[in-house]
C-alpha atoms as a PDB file:
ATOM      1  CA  UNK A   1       0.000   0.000   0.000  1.00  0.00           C
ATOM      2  CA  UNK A   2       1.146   3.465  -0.788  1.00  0.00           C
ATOM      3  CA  UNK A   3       1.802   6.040   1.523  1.00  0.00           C
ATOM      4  CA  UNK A   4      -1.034   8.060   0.164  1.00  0.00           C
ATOM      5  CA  UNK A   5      -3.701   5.130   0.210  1.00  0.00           C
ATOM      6  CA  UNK A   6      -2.679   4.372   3.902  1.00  0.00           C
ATOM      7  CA  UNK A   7      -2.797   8.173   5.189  1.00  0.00           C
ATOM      8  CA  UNK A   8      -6.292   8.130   2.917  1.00  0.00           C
ATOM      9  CA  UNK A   9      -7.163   5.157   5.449  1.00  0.00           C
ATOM     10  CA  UNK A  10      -5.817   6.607   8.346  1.00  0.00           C
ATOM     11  CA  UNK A  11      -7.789   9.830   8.025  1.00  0.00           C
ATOM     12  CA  UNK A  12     -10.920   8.029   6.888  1.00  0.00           C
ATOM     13  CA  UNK A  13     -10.449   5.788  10.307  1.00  0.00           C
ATOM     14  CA  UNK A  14     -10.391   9.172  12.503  1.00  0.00           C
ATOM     15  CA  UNK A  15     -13.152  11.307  10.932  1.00  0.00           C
ATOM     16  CA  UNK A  16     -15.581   8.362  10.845  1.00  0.00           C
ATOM     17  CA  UNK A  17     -17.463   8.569  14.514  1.00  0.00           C
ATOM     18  CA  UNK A  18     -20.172   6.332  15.959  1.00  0.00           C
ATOM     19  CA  UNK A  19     -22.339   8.683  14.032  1.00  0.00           C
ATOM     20  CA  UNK A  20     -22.023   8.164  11.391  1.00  0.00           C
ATOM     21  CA  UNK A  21     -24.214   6.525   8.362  1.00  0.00           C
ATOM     22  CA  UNK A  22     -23.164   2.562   7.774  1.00  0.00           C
ATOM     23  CA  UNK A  23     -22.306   3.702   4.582  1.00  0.00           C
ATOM     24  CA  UNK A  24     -19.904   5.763   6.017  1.00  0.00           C
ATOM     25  CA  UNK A  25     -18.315   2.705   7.669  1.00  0.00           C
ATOM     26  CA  UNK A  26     -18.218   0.475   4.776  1.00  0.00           C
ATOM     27  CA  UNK A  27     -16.050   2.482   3.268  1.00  0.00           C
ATOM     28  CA  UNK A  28     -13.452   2.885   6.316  1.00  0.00           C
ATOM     29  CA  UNK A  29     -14.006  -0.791   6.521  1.00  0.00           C
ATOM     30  CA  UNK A  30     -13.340  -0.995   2.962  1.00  0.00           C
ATOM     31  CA  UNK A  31     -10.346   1.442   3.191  1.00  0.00           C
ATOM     32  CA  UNK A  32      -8.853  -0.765   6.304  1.00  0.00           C
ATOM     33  CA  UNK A  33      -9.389  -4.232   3.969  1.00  0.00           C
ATOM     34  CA  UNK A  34      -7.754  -2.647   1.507  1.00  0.00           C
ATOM     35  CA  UNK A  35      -4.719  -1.845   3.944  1.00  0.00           C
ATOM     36  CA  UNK A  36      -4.475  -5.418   5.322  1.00  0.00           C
ATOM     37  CA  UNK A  37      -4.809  -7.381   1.916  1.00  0.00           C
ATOM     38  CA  UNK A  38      -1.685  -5.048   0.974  1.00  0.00           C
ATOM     39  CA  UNK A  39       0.183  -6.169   3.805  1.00  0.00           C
ATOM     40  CA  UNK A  40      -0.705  -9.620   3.752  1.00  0.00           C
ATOM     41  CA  UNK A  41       0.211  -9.554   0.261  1.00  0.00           C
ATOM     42  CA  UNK A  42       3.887  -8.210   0.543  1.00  0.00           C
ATOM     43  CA  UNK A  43       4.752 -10.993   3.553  1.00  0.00           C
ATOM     44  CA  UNK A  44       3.042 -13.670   1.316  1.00  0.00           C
ATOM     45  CA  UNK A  45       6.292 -11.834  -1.091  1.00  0.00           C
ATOM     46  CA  UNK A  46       8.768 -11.609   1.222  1.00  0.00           C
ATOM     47  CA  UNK A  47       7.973 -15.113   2.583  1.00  0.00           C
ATOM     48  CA  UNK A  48       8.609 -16.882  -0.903  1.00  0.00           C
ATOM     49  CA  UNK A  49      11.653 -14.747  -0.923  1.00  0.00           C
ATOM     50  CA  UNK A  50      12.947 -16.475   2.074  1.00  0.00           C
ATOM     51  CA  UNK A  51      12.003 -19.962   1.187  1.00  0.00           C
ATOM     52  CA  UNK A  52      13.438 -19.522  -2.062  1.00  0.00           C
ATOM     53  CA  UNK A  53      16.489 -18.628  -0.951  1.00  0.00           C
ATOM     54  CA  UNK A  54      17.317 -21.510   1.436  1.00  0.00           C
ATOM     55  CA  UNK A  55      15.679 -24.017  -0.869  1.00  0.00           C
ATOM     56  CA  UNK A  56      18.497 -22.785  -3.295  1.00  0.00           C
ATOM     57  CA  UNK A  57      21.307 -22.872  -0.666  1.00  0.00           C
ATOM     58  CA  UNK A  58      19.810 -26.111   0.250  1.00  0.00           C
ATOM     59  CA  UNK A  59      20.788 -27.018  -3.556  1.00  0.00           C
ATOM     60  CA  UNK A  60      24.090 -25.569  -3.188  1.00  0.00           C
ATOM     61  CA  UNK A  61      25.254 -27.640  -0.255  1.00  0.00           C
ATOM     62  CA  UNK A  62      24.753 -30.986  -2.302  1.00  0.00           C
ATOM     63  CA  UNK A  63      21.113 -31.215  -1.338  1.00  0.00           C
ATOM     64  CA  UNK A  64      21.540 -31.788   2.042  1.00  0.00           C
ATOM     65  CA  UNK A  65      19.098 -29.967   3.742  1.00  0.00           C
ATOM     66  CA  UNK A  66      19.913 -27.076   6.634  1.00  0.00           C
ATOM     67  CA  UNK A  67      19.517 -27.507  10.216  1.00  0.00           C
ATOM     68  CA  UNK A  68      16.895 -24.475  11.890  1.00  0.00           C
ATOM     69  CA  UNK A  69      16.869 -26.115  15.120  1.00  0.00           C
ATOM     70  CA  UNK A  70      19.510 -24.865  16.320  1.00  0.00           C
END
C-alpha cells in the first residue's frame, strides 16, 4: 500500500465517529481491507523470498538440507 492510500485510510479511520451513516463505515471498513490485503500480500512476497532462498542454498550444499533447530 502506498503512503497516500494508507494516510487516505488513516484519516478516513479518525473522521468516521459512531455517528455516522453505515455507509460511512463500509467504506473505512473498505479502506482498512484494503490496507491489510496489501500487507498480507507483501509478507506472502517476502515469505517466498525467504524460502526460495534456502531451498536454493539447500541445492548448493549438495542437497543436504539445513539444520533451523539450532
Amino acid at each position: 500500500m502506498s503512503d497516500l492510500e494508507r494516510m487516505r485510510a488513516e484519516r478516513e479511520a479518525r473522521d468516521t465517529a459512531a455517528t455516522r451513516s453505515s455507509a460511512d463505515r463500509a467504506r473505512l471498513w473498505a479502506g482498512l481491507n484494503r490496507y491489510l490485503s496489501s500487507e498480507a500480500r507483501h509478507e506472502h512476497k517476502v515469505a517466498e523470498v525467504e524460502r526460495r532462498a534456502v531451498a536454493e542454498a539447500d541445492r548448493r550444499t549438495d542437497g543436504e538440507p539445513t539444520d533451523k533447530s539450532d
